[in-house]
C-alpha atoms as a PDB file:
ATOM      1  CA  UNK A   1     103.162 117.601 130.166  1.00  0.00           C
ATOM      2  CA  UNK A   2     105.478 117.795 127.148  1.00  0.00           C
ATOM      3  CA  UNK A   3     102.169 117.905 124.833  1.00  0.00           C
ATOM      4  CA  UNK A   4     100.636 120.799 127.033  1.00  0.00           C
ATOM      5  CA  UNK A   5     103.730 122.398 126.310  1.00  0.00           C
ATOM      6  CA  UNK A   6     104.069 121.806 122.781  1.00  0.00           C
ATOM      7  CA  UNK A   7      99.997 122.509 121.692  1.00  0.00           C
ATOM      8  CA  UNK A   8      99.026 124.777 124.483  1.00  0.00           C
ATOM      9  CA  UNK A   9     102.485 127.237 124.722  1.00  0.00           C
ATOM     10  CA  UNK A  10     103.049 126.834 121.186  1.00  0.00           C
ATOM     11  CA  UNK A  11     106.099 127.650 119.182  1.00  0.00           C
ATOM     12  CA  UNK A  12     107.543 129.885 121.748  1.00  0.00           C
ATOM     13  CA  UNK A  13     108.614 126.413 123.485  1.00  0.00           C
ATOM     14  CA  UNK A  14     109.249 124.657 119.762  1.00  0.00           C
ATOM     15  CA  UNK A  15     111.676 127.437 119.161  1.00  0.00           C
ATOM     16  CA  UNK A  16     113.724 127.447 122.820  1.00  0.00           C
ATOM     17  CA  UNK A  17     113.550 123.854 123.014  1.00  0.00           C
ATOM     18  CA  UNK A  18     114.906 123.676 119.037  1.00  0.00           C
ATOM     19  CA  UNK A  19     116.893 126.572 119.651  1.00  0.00           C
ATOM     20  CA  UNK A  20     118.769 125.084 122.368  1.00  0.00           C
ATOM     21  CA  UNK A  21     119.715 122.644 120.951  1.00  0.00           C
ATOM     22  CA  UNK A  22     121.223 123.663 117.250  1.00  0.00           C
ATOM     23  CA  UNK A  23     125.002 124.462 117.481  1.00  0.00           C
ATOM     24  CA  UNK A  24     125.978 127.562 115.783  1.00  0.00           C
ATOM     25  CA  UNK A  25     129.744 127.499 115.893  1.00  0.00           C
ATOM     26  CA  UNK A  26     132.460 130.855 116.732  1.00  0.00           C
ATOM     27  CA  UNK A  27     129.960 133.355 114.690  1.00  0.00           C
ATOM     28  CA  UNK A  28     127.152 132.876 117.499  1.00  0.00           C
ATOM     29  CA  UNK A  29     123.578 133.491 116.462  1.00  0.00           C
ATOM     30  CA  UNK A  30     122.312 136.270 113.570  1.00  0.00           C
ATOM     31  CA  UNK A  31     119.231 138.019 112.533  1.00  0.00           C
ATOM     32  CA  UNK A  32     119.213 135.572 109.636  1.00  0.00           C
ATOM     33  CA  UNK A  33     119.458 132.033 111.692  1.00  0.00           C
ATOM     34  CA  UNK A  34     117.011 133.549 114.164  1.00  0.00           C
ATOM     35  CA  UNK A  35     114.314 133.795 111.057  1.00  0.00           C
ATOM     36  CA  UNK A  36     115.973 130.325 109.577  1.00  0.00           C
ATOM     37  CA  UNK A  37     115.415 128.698 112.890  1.00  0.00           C
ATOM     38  CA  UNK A  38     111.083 129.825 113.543  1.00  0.00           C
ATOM     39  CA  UNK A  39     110.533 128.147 109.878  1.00  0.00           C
ATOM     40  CA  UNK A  40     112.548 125.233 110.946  1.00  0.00           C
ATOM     41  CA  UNK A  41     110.842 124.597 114.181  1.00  0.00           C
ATOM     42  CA  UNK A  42     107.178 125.393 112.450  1.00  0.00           C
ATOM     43  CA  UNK A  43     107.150 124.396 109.211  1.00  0.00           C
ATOM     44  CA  UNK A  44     110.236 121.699 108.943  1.00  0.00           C
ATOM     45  CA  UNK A  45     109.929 120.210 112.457  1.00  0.00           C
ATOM     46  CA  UNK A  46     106.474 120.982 113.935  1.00  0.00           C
ATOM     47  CA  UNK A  47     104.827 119.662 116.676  1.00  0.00           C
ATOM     48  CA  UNK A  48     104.989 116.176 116.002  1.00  0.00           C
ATOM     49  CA  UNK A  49     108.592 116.434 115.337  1.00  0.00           C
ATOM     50  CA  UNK A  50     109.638 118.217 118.321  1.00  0.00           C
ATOM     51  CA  UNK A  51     107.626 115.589 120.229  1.00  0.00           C
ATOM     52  CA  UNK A  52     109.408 112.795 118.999  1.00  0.00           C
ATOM     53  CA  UNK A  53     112.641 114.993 119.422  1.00  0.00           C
ATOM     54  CA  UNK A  54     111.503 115.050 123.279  1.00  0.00           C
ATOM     55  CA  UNK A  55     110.439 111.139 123.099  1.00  0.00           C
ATOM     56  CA  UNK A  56     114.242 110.514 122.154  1.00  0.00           C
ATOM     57  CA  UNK A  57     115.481 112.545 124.359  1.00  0.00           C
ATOM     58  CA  UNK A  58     113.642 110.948 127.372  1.00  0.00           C
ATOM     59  CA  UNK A  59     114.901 107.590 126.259  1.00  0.00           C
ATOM     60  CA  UNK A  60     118.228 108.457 125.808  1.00  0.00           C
ATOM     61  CA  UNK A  61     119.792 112.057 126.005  1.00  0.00           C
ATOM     62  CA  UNK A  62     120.603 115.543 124.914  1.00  0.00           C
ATOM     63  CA  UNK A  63     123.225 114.481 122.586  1.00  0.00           C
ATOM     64  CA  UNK A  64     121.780 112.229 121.031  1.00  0.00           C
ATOM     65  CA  UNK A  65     119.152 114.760 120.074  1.00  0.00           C
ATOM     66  CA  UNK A  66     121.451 117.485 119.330  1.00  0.00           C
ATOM     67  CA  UNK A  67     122.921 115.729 117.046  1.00  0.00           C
ATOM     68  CA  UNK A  68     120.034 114.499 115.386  1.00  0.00           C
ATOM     69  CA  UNK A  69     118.520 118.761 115.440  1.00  0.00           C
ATOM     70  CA  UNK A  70     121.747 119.898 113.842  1.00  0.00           C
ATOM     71  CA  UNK A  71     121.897 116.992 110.965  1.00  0.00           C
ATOM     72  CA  UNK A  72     118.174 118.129 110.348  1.00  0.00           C
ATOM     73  CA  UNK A  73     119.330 121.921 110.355  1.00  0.00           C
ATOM     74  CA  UNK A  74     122.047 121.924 108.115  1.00  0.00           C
ATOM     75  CA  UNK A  75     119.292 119.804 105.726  1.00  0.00           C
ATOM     76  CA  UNK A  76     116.733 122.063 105.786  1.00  0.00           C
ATOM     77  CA  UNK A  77     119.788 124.995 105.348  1.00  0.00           C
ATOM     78  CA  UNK A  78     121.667 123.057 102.104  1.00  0.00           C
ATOM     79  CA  UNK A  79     117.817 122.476 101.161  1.00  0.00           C
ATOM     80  CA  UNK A  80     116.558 126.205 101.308  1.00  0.00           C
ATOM     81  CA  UNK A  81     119.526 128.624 101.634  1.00  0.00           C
ATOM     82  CA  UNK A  82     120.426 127.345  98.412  1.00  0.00           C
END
């Protein structure tokens, strides 16, 4: 199910399921994360990372993965905000 998801409904799941779970703090979500966050999830992540990101999650939880999304999000922001 989770690669029907991920190949067939594309990056509008990549980006909910990403999107979900990437803590943005007080200021809430801009313009500019909500760009920031697409070329995360398609060209950082992609669909074999968000289906290992599931795999984890399944064998373990939410946190876990959360925690593991916003690590790789603040990398790929000190990487390309820069």
């Amino acid at each position: 199910m989770w690669i029907k998801r991920i190949v067939i409904f594309g990056s509008g799941f990549r980006y909910s399921f990403i999107l979900s779970r990437v803590n943005f703090g007080c200021k809430g979500l801009t313009n500019r994360d909500k760009i920031l966050i697409k070329l995360f999830t398609e060209f950082y992540i992609g669909n074999d990372g968000v289906f290992v990101l599931k795999l984890i999650e399944h064998n373990s939880n939410a946190i876990v993965v959360s925690s593991l999304v916003n690590k790789m999000w603040e990398q790929f922001k000190y990487d390309h905000c820069n």
